[in-house]
PDB file of N, CA and C in Angstrom:
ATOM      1  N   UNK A   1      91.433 134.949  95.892  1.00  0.00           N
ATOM      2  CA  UNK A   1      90.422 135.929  96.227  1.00  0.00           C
ATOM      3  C   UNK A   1      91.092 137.023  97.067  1.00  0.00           C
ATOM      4  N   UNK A   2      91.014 138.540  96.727  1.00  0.00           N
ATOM      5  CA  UNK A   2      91.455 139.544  97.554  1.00  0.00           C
ATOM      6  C   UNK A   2      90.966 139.777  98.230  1.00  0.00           C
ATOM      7  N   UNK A   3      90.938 140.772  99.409  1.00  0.00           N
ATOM      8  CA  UNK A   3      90.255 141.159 100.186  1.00  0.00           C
ATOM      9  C   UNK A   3      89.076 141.871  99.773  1.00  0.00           C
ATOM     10  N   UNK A   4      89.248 142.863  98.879  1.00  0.00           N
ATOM     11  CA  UNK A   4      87.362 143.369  98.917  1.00  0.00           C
ATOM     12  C   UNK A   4      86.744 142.490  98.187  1.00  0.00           C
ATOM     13  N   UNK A   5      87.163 141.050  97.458  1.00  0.00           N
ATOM     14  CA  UNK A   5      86.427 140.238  97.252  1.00  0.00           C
ATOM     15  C   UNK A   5      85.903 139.434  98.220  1.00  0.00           C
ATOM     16  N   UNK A   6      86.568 139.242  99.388  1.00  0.00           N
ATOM     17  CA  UNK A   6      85.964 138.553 100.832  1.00  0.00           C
ATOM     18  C   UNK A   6      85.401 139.352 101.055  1.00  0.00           C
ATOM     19  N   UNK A   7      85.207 140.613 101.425  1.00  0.00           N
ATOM     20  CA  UNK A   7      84.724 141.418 102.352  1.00  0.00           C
ATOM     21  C   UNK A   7      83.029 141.491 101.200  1.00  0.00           C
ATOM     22  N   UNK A   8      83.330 141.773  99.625  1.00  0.00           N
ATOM     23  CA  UNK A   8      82.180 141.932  99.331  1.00  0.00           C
ATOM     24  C   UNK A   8      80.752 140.261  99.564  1.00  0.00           C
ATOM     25  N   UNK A   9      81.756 138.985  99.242  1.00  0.00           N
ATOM     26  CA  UNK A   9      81.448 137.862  99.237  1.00  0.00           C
ATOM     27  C   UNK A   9      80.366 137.609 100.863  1.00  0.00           C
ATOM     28  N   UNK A  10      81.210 138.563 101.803  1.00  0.00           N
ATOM     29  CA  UNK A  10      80.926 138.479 103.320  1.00  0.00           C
ATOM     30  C   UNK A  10      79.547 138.880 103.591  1.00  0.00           C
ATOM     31  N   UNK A  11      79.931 139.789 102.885  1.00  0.00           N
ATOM     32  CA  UNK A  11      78.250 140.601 102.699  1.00  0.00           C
ATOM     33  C   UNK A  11      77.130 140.729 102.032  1.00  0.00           C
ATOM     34  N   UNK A  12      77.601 140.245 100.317  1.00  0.00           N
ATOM     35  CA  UNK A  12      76.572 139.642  99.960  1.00  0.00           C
ATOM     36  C   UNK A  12      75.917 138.364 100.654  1.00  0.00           C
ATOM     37  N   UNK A  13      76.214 137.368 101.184  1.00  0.00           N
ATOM     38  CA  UNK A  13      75.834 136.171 102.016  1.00  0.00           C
ATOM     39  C   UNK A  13      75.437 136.091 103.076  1.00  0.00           C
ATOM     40  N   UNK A  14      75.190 137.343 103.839  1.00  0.00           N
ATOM     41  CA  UNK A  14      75.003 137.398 105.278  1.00  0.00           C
ATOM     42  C   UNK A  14      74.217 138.091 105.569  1.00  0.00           C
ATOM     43  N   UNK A  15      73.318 137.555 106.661  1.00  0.00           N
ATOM     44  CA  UNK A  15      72.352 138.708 106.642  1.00  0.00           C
ATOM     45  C   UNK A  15      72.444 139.450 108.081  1.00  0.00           C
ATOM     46  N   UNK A  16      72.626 140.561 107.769  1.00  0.00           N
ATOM     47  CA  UNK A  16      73.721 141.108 109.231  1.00  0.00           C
ATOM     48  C   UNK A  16      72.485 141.740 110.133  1.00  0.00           C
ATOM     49  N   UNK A  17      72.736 141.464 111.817  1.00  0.00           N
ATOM     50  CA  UNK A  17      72.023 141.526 112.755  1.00  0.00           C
ATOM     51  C   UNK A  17      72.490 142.354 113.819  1.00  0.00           C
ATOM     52  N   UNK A  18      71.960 143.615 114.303  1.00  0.00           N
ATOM     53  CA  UNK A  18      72.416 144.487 114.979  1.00  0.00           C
ATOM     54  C   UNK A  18      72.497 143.913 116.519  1.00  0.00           C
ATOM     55  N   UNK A  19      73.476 143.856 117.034  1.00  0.00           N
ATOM     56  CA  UNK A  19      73.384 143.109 118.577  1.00  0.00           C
ATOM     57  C   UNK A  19      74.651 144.092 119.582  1.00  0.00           C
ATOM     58  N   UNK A  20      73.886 144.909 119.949  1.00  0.00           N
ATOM     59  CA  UNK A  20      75.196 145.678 120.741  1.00  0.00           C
ATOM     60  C   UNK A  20      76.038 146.550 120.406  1.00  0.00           C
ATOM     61  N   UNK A  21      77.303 146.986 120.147  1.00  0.00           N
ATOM     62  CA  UNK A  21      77.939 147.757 119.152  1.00  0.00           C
ATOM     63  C   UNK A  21      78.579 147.208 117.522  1.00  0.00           C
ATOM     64  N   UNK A  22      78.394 145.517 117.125  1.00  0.00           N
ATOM     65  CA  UNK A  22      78.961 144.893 116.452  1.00  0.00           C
ATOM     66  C   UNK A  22      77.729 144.527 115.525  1.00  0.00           C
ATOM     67  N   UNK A  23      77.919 144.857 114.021  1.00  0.00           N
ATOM     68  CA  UNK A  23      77.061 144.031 113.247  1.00  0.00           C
ATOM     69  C   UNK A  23      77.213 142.355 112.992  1.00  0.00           C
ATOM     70  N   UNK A  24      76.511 141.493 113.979  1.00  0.00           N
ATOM     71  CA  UNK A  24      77.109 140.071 113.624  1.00  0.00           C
ATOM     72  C   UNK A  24      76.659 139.292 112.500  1.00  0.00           C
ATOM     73  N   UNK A  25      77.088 138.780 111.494  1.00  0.00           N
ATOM     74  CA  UNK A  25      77.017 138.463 110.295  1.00  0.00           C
ATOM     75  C   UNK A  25      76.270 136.900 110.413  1.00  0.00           C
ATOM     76  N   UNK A  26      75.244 136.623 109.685  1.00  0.00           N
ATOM     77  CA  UNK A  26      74.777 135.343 110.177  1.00  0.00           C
ATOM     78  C   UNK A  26      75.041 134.440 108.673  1.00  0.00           C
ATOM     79  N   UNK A  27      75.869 133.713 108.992  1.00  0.00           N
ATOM     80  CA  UNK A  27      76.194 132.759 107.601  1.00  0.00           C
ATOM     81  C   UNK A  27      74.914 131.474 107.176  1.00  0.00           C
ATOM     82  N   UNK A  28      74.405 131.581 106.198  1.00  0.00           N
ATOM     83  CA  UNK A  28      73.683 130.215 105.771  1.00  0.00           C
ATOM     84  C   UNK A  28      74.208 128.780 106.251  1.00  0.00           C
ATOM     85  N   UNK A  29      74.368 127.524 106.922  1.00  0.00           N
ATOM     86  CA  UNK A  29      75.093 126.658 106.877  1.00  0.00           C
ATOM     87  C   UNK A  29      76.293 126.427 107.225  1.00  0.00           C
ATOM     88  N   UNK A  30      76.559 128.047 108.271  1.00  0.00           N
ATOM     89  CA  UNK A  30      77.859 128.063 108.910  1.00  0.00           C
ATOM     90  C   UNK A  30      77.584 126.583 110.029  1.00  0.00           C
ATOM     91  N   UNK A  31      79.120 125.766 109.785  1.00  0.00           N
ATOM     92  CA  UNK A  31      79.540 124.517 111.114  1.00  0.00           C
ATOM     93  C   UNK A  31      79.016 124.978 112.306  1.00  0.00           C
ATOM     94  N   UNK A  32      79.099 126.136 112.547  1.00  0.00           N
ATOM     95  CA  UNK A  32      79.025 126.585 114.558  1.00  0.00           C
ATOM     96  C   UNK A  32      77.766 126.869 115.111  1.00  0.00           C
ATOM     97  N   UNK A  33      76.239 126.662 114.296  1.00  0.00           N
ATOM     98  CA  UNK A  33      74.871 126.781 114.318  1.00  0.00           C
ATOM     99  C   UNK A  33      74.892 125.777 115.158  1.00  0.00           C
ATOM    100  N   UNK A  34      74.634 124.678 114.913  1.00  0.00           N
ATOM    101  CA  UNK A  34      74.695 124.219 116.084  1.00  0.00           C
ATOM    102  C   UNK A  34      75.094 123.749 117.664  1.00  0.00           C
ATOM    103  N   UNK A  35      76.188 124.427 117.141  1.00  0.00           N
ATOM    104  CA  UNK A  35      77.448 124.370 119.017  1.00  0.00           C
ATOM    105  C   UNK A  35      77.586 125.849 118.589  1.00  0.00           C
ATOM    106  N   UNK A  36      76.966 127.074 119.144  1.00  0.00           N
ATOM    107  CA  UNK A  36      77.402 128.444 119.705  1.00  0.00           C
ATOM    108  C   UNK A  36      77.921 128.435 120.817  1.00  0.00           C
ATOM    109  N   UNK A  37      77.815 127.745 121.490  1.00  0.00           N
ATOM    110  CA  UNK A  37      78.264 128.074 122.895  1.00  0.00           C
ATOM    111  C   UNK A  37      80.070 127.376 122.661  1.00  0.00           C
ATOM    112  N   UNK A  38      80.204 126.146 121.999  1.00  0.00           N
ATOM    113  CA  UNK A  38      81.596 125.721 121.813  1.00  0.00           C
ATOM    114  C   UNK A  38      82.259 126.650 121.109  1.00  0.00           C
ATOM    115  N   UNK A  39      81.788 127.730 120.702  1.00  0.00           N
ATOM    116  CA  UNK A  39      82.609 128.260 119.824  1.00  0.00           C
ATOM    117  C   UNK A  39      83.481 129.466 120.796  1.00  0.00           C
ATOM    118  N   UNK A  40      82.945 129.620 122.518  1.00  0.00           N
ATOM    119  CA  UNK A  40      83.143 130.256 123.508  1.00  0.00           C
ATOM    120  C   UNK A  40      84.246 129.553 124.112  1.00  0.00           C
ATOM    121  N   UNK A  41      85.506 128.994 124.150  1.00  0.00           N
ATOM    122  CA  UNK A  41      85.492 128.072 124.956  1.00  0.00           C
ATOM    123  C   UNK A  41      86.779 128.656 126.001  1.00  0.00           C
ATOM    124  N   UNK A  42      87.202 128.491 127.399  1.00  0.00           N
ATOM    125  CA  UNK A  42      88.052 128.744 127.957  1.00  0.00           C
ATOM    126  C   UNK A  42      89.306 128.974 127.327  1.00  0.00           C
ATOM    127  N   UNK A  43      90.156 129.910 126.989  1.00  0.00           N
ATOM    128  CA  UNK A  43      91.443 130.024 126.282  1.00  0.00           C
ATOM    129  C   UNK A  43      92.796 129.428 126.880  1.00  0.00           C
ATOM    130  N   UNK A  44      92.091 128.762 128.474  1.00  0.00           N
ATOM    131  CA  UNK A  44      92.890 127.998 129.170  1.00  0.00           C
ATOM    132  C   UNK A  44      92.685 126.398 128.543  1.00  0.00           C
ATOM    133  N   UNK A  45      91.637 125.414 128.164  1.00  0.00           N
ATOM    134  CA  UNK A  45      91.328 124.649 128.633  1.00  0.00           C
ATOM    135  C   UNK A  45      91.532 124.476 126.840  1.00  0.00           C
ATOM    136  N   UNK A  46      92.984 123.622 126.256  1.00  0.00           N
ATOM    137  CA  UNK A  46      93.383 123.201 125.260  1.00  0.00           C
ATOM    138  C   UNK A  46      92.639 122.946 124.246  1.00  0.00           C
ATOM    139  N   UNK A  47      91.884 121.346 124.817  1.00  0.00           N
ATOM    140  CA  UNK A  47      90.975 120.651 124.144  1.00  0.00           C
ATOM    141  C   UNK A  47      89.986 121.324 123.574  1.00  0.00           C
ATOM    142  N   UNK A  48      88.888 122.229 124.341  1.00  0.00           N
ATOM    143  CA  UNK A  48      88.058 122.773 124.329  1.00  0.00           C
ATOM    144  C   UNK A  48      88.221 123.707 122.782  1.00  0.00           C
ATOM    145  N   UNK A  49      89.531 124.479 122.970  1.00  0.00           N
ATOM    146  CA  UNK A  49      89.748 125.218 122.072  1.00  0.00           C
ATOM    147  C   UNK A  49      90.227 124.595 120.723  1.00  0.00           C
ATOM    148  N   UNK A  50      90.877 123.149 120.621  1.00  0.00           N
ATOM    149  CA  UNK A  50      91.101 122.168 119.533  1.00  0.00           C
ATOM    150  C   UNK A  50      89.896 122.210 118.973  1.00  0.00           C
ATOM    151  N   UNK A  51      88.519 122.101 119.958  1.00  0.00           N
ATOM    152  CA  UNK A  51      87.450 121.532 119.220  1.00  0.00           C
ATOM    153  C   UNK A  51      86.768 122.095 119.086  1.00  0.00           C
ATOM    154  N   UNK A  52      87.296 123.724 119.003  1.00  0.00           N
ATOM    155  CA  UNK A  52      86.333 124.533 118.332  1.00  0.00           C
ATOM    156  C   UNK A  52      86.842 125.362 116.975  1.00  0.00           C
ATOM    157  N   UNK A  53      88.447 124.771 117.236  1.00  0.00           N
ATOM    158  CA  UNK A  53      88.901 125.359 115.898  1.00  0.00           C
ATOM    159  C   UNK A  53      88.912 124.301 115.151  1.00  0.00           C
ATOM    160  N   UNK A  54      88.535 122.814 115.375  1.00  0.00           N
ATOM    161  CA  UNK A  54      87.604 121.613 113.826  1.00  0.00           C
ATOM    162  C   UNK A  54      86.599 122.346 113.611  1.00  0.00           C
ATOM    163  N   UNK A  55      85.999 122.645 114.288  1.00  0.00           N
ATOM    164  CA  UNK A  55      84.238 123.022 114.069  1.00  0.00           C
ATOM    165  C   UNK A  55      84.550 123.951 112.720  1.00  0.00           C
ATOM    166  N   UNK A  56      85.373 125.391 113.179  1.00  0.00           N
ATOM    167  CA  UNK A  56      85.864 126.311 112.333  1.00  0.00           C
ATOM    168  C   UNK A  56      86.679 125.632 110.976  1.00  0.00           C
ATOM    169  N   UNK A  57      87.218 124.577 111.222  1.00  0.00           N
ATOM    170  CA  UNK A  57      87.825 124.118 109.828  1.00  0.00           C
ATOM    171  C   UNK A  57      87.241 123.787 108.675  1.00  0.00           C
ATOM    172  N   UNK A  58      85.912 122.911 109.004  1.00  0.00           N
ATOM    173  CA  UNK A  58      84.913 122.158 108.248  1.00  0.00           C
ATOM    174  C   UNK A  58      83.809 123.277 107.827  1.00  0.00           C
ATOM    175  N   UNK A  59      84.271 125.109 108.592  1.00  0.00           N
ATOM    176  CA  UNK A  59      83.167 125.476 107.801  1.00  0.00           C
ATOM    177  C   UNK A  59      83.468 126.073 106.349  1.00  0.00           C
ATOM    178  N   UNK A  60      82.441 126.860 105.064  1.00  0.00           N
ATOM    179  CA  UNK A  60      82.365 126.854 104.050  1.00  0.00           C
ATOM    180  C   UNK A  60      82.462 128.818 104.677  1.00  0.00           C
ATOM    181  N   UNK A  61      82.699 129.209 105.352  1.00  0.00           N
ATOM    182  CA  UNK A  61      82.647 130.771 105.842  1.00  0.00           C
ATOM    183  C   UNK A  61      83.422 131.154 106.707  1.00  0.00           C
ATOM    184  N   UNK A  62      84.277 130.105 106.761  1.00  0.00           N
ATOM    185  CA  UNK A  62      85.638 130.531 107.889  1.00  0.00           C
ATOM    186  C   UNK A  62      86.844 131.803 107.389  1.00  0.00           C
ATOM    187  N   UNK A  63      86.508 132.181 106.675  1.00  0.00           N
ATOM    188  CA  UNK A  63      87.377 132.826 106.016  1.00  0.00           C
ATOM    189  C   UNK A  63      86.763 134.359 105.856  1.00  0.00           C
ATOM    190  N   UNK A  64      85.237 134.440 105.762  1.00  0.00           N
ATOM    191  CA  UNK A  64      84.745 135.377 105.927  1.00  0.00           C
ATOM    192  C   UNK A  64      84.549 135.992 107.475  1.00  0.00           C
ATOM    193  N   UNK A  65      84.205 135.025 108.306  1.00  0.00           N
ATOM    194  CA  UNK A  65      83.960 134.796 109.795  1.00  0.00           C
ATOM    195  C   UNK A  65      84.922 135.483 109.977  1.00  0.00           C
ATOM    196  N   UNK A  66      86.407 135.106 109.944  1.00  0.00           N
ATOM    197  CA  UNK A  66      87.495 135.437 110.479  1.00  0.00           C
ATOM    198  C   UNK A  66      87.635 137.301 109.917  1.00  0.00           C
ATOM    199  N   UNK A  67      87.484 137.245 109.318  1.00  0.00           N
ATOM    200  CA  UNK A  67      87.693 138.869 108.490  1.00  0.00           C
ATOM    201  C   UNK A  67      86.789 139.469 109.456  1.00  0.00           C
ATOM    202  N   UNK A  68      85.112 138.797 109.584  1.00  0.00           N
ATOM    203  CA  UNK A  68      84.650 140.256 110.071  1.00  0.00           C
ATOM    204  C   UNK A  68      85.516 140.260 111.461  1.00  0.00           C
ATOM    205  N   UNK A  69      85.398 138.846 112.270  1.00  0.00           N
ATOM    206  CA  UNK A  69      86.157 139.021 113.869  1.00  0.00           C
ATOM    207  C   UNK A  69      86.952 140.103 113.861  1.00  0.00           C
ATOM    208  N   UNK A  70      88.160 140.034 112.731  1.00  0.00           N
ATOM    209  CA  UNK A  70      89.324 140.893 112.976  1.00  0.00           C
ATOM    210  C   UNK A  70      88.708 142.822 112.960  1.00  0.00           C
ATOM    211  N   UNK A  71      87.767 142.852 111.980  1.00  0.00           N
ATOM    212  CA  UNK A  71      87.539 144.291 111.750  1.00  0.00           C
ATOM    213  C   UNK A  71      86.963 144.588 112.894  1.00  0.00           C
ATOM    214  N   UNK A  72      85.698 143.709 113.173  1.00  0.00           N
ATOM    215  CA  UNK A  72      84.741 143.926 114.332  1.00  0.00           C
ATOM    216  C   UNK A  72      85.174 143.668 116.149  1.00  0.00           C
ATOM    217  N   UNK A  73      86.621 143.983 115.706  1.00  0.00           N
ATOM    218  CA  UNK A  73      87.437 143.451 117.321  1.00  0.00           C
ATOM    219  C   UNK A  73      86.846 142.534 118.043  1.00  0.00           C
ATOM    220  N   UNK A  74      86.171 141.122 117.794  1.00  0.00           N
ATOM    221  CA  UNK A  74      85.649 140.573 118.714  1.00  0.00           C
ATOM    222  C   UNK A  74      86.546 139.935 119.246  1.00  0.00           C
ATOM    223  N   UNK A  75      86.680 139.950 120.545  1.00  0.00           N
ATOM    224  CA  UNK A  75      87.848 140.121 121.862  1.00  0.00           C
ATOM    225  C   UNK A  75      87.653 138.657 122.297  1.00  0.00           C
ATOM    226  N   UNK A  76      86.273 137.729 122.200  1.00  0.00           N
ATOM    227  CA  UNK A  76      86.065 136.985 122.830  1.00  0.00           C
ATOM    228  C   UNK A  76      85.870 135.383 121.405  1.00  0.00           C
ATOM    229  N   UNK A  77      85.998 134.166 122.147  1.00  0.00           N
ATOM    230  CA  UNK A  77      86.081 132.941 121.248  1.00  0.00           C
ATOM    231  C   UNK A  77      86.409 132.715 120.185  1.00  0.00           C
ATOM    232  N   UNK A  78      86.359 131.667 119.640  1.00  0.00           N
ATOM    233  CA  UNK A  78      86.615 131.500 118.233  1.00  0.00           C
ATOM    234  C   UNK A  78      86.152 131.980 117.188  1.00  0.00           C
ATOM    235  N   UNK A  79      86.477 132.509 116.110  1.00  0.00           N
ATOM    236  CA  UNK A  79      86.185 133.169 115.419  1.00  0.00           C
ATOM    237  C   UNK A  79      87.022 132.625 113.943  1.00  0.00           C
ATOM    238  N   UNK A  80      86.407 132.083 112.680  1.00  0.00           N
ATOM    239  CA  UNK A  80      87.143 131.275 111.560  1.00  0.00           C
ATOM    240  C   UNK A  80      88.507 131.496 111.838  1.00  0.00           C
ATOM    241  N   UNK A  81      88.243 130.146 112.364  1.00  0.00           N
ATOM    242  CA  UNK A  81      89.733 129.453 112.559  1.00  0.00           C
ATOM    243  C   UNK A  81      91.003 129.917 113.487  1.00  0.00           C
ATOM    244  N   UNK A  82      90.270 131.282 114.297  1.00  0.00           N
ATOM    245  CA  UNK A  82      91.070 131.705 114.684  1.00  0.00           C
ATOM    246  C   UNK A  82      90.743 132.402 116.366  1.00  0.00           C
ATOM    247  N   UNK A  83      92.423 132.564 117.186  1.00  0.00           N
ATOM    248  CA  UNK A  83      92.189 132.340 119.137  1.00  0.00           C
ATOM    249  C   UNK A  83      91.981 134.288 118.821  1.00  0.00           C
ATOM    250  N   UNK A  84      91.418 134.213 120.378  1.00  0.00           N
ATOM    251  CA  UNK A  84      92.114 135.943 119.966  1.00  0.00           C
ATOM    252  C   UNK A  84      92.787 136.055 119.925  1.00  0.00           C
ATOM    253  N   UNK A  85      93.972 135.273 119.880  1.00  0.00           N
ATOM    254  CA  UNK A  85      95.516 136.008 119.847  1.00  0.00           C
ATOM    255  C   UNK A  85      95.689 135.785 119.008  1.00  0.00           C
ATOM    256  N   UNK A  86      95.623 135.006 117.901  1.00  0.00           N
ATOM    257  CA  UNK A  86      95.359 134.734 116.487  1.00  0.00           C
ATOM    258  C   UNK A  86      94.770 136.430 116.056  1.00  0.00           C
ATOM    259  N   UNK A  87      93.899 136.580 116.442  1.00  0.00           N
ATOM    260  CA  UNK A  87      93.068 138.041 115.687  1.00  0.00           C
ATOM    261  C   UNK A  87      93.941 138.845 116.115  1.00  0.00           C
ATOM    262  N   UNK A  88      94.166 139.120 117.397  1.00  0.00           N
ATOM    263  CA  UNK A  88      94.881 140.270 117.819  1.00  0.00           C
ATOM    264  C   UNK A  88      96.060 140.525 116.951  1.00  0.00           C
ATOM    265  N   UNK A  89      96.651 138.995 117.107  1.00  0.00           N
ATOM    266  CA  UNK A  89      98.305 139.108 116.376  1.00  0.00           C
ATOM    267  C   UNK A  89      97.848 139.803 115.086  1.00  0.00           C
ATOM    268  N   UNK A  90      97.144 139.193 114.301  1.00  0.00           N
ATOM    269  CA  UNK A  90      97.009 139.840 112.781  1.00  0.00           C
ATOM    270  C   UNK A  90      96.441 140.971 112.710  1.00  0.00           C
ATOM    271  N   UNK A  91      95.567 141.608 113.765  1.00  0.00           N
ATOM    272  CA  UNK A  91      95.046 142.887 113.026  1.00  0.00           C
ATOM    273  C   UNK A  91      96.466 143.863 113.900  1.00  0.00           C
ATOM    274  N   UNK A  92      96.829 143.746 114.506  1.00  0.00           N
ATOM    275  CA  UNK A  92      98.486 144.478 115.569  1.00  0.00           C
ATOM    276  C   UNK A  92      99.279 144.220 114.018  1.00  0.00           C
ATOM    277  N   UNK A  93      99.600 143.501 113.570  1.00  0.00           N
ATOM    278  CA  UNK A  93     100.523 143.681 112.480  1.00  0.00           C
ATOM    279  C   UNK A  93     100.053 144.116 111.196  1.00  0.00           C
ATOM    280  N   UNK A  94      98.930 144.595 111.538  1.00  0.00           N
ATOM    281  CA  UNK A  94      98.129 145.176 110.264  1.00  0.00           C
ATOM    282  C   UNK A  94      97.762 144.840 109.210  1.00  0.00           C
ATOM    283  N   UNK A  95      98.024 143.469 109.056  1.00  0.00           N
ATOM    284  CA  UNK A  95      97.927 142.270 107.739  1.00  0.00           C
ATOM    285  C   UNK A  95      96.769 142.432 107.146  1.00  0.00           C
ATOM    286  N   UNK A  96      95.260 143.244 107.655  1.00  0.00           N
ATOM    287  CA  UNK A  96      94.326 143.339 107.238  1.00  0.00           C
ATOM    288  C   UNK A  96      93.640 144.626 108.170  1.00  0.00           C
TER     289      UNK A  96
END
């Protein structure tokens, strides 16, 4: 799958919710509905962050998740499958 096939896939499936300056994308049956707040977790505190990137593994939209994070600079938690420095690193090298 290419990218404007994620990006279109992202958006057909989501029903996007204006919250601040970021459109946040709400997935059907995304893993992290029920733990939002784990998906926040200290970028100090290892574990915390292990167990929010399972949460992100097992979902069916981690891949879309992660795309919008990177476009939509979200600076803060986990985001499919990925730390912010994970996002940062990839959108800094321009990979997307």
């Amino acid at each position: 799958m290419n990218l404007v096939q994620i990006e279109r896939k992202a958006y057909e499936r989501s029903l996007v919710v204006r919250v601040g300056y970021a459109a946040l994308p709400s997935f059907p049956n995304a893993a992290c509905t029920d733990e939002p707040d784990a998906m926040f977790p200290n970028p100090q505190d290892d574990e915390a962050v292990r167990q929010a990137l399972e949460i992100c593994h097992t979902c069916p939209h981690e891949t879309e998740c992660g795309l919008f994070a990177i476009k939509a600079k979200m600076y803060f938690g986990v985001w499919g499958g990925m730390t912010e420095r994970t996002r940062r690193r990839i959108a800094r090298q321009g990979r997307i």
